[in-house]
PDB file of N, CA and C in Angstrom:
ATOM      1  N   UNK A   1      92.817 129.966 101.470  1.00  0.00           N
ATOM      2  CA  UNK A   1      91.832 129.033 101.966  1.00  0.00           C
ATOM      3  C   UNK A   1      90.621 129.805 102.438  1.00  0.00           C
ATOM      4  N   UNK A   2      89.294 129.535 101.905  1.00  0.00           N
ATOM      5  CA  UNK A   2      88.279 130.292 102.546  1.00  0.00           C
ATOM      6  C   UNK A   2      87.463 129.092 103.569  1.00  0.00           C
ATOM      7  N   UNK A   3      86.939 129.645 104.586  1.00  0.00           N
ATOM      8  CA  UNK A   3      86.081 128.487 105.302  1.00  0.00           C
ATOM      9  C   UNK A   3      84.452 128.182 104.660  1.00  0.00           C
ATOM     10  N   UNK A   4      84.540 128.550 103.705  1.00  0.00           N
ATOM     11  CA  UNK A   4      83.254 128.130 103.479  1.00  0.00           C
ATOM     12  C   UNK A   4      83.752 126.854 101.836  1.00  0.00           C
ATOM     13  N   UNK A   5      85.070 127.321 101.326  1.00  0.00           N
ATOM     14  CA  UNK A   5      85.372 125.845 100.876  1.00  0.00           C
ATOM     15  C   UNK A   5      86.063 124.185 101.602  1.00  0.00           C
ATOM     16  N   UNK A   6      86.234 124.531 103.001  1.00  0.00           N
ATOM     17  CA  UNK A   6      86.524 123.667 103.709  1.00  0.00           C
ATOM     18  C   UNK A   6      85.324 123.423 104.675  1.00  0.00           C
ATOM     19  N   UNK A   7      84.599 123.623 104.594  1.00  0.00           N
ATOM     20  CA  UNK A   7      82.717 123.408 104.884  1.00  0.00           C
ATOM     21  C   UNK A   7      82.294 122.469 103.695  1.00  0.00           C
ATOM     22  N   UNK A   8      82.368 122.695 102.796  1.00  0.00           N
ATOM     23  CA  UNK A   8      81.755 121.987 101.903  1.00  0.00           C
ATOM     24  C   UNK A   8      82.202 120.719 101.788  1.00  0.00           C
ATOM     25  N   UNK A   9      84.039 120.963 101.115  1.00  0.00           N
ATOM     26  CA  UNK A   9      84.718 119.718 100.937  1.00  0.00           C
ATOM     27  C   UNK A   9      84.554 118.703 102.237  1.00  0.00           C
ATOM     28  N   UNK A  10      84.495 119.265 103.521  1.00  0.00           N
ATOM     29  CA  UNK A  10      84.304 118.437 104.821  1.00  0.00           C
ATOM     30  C   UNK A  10      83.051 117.847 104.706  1.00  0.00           C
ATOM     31  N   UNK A  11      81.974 118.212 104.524  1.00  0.00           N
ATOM     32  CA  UNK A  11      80.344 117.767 104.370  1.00  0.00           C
ATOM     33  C   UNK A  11      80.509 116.741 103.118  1.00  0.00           C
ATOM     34  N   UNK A  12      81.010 117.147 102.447  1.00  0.00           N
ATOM     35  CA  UNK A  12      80.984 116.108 100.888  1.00  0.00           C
ATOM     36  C   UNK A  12      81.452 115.282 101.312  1.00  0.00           C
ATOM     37  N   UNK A  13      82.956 114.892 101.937  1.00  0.00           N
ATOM     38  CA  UNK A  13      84.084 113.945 102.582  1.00  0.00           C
ATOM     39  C   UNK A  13      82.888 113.077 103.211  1.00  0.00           C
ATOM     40  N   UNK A  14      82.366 113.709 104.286  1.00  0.00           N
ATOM     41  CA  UNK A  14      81.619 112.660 105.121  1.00  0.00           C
ATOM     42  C   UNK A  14      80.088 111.956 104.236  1.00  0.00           C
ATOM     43  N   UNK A  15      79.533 112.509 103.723  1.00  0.00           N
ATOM     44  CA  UNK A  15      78.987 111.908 102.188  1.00  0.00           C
ATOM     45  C   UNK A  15      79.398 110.802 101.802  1.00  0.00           C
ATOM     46  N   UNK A  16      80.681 111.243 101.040  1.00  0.00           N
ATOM     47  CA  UNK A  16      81.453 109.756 100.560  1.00  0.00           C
ATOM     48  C   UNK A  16      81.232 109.074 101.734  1.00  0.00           C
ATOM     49  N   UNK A  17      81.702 109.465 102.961  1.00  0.00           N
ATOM     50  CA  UNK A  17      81.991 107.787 103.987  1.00  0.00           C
ATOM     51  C   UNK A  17      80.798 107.259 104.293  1.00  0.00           C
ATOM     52  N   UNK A  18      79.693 108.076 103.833  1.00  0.00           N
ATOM     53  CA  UNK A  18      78.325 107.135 104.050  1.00  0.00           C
ATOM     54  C   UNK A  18      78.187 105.959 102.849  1.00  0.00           C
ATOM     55  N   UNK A  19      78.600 106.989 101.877  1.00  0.00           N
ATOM     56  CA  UNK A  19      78.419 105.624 100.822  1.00  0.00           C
ATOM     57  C   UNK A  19      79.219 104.457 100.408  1.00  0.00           C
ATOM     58  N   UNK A  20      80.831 104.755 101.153  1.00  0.00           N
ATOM     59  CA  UNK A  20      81.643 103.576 100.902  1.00  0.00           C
ATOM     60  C   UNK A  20      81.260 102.839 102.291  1.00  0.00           C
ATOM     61  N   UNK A  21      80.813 103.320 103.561  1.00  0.00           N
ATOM     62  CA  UNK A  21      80.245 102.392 104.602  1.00  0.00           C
ATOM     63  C   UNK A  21      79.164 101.834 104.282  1.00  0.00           C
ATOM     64  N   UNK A  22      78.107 102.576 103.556  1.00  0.00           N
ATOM     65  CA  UNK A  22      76.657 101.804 103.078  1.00  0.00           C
ATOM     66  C   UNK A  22      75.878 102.248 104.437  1.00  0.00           C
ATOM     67  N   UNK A  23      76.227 102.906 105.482  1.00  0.00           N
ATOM     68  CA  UNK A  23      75.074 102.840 106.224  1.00  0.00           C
ATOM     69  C   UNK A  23      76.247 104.759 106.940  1.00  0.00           C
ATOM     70  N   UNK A  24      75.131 105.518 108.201  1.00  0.00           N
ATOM     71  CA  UNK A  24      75.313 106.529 108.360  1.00  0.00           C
ATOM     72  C   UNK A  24      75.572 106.131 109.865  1.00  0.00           C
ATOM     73  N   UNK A  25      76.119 104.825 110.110  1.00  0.00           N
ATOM     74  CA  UNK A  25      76.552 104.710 111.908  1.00  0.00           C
ATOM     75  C   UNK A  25      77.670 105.319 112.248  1.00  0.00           C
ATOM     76  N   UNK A  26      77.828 105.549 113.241  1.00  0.00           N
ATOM     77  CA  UNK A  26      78.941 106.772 113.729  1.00  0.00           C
ATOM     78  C   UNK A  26      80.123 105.608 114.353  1.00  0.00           C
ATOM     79  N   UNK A  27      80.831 105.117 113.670  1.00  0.00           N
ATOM     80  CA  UNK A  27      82.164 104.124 113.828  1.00  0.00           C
ATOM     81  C   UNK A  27      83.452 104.716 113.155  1.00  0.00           C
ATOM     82  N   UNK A  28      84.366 104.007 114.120  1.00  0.00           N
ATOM     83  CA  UNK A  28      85.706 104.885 113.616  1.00  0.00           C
ATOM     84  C   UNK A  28      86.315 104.569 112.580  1.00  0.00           C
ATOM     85  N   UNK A  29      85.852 103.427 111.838  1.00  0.00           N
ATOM     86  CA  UNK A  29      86.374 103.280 110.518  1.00  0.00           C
ATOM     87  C   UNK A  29      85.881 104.461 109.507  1.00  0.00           C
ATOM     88  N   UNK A  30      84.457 104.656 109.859  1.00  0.00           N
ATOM     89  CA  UNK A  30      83.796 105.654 108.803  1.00  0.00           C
ATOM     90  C   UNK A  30      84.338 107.007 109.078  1.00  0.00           C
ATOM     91  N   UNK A  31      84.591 107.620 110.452  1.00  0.00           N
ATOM     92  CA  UNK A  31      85.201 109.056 110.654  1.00  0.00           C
ATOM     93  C   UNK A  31      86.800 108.797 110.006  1.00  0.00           C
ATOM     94  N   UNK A  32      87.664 108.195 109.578  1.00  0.00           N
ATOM     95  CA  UNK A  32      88.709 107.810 109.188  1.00  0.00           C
ATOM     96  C   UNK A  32      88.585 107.867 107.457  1.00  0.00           C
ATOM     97  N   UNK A  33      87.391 107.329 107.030  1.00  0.00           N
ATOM     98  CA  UNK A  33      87.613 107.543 105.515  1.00  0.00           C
ATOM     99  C   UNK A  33      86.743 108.658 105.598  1.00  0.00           C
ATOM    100  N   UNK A  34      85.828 109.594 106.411  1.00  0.00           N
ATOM    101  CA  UNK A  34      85.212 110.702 105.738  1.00  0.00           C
ATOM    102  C   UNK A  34      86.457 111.770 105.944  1.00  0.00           C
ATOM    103  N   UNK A  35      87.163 111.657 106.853  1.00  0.00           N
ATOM    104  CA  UNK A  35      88.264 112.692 107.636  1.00  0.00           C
ATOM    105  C   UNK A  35      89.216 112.886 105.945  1.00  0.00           C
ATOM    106  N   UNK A  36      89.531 111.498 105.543  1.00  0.00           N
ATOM    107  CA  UNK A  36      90.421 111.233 104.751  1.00  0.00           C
ATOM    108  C   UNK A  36      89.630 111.703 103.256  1.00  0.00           C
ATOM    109  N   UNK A  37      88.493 111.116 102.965  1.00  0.00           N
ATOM    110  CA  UNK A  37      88.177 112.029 101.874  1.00  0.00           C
ATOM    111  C   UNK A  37      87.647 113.376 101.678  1.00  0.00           C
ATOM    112  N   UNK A  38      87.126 114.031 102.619  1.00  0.00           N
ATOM    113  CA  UNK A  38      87.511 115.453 103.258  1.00  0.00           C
ATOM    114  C   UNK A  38      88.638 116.164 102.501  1.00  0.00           C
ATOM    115  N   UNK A  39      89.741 115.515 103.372  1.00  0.00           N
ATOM    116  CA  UNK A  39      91.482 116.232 102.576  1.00  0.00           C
ATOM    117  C   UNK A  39      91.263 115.864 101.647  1.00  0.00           C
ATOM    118  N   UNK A  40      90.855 114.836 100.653  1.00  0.00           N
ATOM    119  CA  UNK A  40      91.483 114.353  99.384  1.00  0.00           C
ATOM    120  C   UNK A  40      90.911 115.612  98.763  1.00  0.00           C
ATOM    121  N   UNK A  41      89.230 116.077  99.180  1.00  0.00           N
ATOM    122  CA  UNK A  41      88.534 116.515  98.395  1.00  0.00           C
ATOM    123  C   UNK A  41      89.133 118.321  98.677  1.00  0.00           C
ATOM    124  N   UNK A  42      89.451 118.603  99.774  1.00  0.00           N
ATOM    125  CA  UNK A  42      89.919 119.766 100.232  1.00  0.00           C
ATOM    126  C   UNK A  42      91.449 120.632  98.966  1.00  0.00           C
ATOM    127  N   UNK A  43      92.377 119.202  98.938  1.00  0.00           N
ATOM    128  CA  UNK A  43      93.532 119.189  97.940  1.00  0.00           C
ATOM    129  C   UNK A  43      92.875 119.665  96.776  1.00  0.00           C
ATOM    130  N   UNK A  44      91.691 118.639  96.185  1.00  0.00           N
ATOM    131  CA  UNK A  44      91.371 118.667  94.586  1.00  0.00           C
ATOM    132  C   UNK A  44      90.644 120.372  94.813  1.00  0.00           C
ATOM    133  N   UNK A  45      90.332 120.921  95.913  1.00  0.00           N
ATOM    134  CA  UNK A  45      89.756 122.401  95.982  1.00  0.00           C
ATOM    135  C   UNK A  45      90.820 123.515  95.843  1.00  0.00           C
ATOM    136  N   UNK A  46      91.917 123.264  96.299  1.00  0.00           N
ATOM    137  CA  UNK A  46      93.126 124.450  96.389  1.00  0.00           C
ATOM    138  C   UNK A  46      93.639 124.569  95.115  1.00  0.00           C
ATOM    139  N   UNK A  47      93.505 123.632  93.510  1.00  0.00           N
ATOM    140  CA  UNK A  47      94.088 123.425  92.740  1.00  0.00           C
ATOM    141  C   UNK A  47      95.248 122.447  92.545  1.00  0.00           C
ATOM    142  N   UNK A  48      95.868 122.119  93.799  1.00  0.00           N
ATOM    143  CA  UNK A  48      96.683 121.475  94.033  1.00  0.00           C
ATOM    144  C   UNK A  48      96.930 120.187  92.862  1.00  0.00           C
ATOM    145  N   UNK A  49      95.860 119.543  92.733  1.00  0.00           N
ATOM    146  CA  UNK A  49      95.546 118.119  92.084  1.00  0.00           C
ATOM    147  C   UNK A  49      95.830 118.509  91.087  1.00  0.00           C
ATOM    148  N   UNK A  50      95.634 119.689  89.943  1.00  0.00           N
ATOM    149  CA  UNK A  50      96.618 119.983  88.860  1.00  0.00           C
ATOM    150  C   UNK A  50      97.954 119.946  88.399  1.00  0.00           C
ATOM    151  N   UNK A  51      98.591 120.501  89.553  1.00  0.00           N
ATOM    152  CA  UNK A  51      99.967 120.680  90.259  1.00  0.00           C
ATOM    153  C   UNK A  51     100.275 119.326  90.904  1.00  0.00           C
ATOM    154  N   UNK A  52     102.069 119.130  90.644  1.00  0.00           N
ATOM    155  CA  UNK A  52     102.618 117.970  91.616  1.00  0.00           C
ATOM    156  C   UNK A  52     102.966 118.559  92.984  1.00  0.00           C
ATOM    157  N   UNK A  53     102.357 118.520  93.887  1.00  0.00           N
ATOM    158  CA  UNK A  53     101.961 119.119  94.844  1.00  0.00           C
ATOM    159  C   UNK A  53     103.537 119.854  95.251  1.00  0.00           C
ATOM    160  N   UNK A  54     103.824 120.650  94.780  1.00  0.00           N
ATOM    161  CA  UNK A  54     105.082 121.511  94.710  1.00  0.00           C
ATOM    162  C   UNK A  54     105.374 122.496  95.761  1.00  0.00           C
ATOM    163  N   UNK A  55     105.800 123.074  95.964  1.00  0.00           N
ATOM    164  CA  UNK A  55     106.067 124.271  96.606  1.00  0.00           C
ATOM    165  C   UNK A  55     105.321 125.433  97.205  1.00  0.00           C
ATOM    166  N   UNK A  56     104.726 125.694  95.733  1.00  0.00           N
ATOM    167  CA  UNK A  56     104.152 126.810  95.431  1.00  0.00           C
ATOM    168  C   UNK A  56     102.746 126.706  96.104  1.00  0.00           C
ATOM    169  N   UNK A  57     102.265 125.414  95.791  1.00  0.00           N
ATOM    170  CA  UNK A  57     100.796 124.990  96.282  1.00  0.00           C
ATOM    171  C   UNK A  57     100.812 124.632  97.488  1.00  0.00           C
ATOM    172  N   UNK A  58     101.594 124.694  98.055  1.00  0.00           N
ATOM    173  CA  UNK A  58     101.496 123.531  99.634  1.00  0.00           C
ATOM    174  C   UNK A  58     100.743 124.836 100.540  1.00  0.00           C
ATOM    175  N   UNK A  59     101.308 126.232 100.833  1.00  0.00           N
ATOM    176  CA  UNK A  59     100.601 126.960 101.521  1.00  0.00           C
ATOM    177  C   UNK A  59      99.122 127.110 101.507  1.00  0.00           C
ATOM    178  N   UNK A  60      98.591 126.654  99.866  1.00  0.00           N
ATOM    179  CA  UNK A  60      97.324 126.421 100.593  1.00  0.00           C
ATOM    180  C   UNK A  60      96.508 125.021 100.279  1.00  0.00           C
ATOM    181  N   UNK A  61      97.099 124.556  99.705  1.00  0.00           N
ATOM    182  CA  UNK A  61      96.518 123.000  99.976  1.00  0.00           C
ATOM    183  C   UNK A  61      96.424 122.365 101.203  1.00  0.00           C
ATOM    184  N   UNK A  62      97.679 122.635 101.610  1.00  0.00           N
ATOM    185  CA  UNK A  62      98.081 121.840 103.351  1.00  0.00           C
ATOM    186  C   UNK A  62      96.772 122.002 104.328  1.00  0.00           C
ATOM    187  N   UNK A  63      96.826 123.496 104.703  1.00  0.00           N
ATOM    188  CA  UNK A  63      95.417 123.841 105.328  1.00  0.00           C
ATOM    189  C   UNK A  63      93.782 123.568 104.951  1.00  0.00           C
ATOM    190  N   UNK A  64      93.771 123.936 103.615  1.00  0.00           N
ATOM    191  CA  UNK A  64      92.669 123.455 103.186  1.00  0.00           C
ATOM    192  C   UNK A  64      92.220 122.171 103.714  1.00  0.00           C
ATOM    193  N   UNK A  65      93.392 120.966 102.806  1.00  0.00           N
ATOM    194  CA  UNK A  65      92.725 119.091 103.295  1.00  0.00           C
ATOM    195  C   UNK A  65      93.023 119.214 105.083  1.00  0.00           C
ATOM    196  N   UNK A  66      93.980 120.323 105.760  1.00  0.00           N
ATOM    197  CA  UNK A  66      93.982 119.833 106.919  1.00  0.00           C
ATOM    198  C   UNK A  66      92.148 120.217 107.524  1.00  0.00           C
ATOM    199  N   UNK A  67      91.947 121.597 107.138  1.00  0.00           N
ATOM    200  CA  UNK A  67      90.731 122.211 107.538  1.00  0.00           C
ATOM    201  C   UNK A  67      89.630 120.898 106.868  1.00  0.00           C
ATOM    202  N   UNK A  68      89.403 120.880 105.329  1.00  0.00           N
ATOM    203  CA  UNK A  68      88.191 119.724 105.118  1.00  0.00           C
ATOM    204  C   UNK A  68      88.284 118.353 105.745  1.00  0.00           C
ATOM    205  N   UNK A  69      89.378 117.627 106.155  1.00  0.00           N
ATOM    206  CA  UNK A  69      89.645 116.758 107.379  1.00  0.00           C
ATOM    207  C   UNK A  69      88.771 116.596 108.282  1.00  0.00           C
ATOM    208  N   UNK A  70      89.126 118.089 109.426  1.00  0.00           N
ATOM    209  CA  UNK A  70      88.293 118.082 110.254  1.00  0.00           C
ATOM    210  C   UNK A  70      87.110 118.354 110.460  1.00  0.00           C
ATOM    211  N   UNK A  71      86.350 119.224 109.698  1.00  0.00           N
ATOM    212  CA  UNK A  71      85.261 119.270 109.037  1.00  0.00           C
ATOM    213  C   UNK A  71      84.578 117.965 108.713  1.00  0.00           C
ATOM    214  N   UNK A  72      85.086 117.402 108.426  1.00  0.00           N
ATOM    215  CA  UNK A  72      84.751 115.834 107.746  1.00  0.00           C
ATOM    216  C   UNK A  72      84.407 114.842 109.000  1.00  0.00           C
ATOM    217  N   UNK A  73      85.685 114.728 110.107  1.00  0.00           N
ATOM    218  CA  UNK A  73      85.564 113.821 111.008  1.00  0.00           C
ATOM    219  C   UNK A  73      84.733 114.176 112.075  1.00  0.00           C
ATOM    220  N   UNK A  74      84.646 115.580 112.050  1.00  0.00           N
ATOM    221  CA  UNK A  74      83.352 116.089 112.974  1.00  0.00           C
ATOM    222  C   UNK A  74      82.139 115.813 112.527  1.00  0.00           C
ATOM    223  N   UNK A  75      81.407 116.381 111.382  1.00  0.00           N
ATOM    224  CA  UNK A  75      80.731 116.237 110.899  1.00  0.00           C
ATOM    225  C   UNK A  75      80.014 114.273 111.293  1.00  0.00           C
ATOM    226  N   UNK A  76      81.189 113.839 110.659  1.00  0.00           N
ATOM    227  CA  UNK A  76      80.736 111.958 111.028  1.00  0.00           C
ATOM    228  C   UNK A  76      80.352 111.351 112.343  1.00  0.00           C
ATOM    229  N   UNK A  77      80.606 112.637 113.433  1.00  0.00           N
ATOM    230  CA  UNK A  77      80.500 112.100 114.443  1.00  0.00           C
ATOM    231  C   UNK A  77      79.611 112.061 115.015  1.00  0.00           C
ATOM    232  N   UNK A  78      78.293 113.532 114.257  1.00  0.00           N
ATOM    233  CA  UNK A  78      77.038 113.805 114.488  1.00  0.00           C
ATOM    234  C   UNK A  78      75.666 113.412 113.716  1.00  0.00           C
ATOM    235  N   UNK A  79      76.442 111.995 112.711  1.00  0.00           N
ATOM    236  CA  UNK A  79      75.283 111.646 112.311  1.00  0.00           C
ATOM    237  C   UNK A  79      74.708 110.861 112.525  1.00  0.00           C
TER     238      UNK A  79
END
C-alpha cells in the first residue's frame, strides 16, 4: 500500500459523493457514500478487483479501501 495511492482513491471517492449527492454539502449521507466509494475505489487500486478477493490479496487490499475510506470521509467533511 503506498499513501499517495490511498490519497488519490480517497479524493476521487469523495468526487463520486459529490456527484451521486448533486451538490458539495457536508451531510452524513454524503461522507458515507464518499467513505464507501473511497474503499471500493482503494480495492479496484490493490488489484484486488481482478482477483476473488482471496487470500493472497487481502494483505493489501484490506488497508488500502480501509486507508482510501478514510481519506474519503475526511476529505467530505472539509468541503
Amino acid at each position: 500500500m503506498t499513501t499517495e495511492k490511498a490519497i488519490t482513491c480517497g479524493l476521487a471517492g469523495n468526487e463520486i459523493s459529490k456527484s451521486i449527492a448533486g451538490s458539495s454539502d457536508v451531510t452524513a449521507s454524503r461522507t458515507v457514500v464518499a467513505a464507501s466509494s473511497g474503499a471500493v475505489l482503494g480495492v479496484c487500486a490493490s488489484g484486488a478487483a481482478t482477483v476473488v478477493l482471496g487470500v493472497t490479496s487481502a494483505p493489501v487490499a484490506i488497508p488500502l479501501a480501509v486507508a482510501s475510506g478514510l481519506v474519503a470521509g475526511i476529505a467530505s467533511l472539509f468541503d
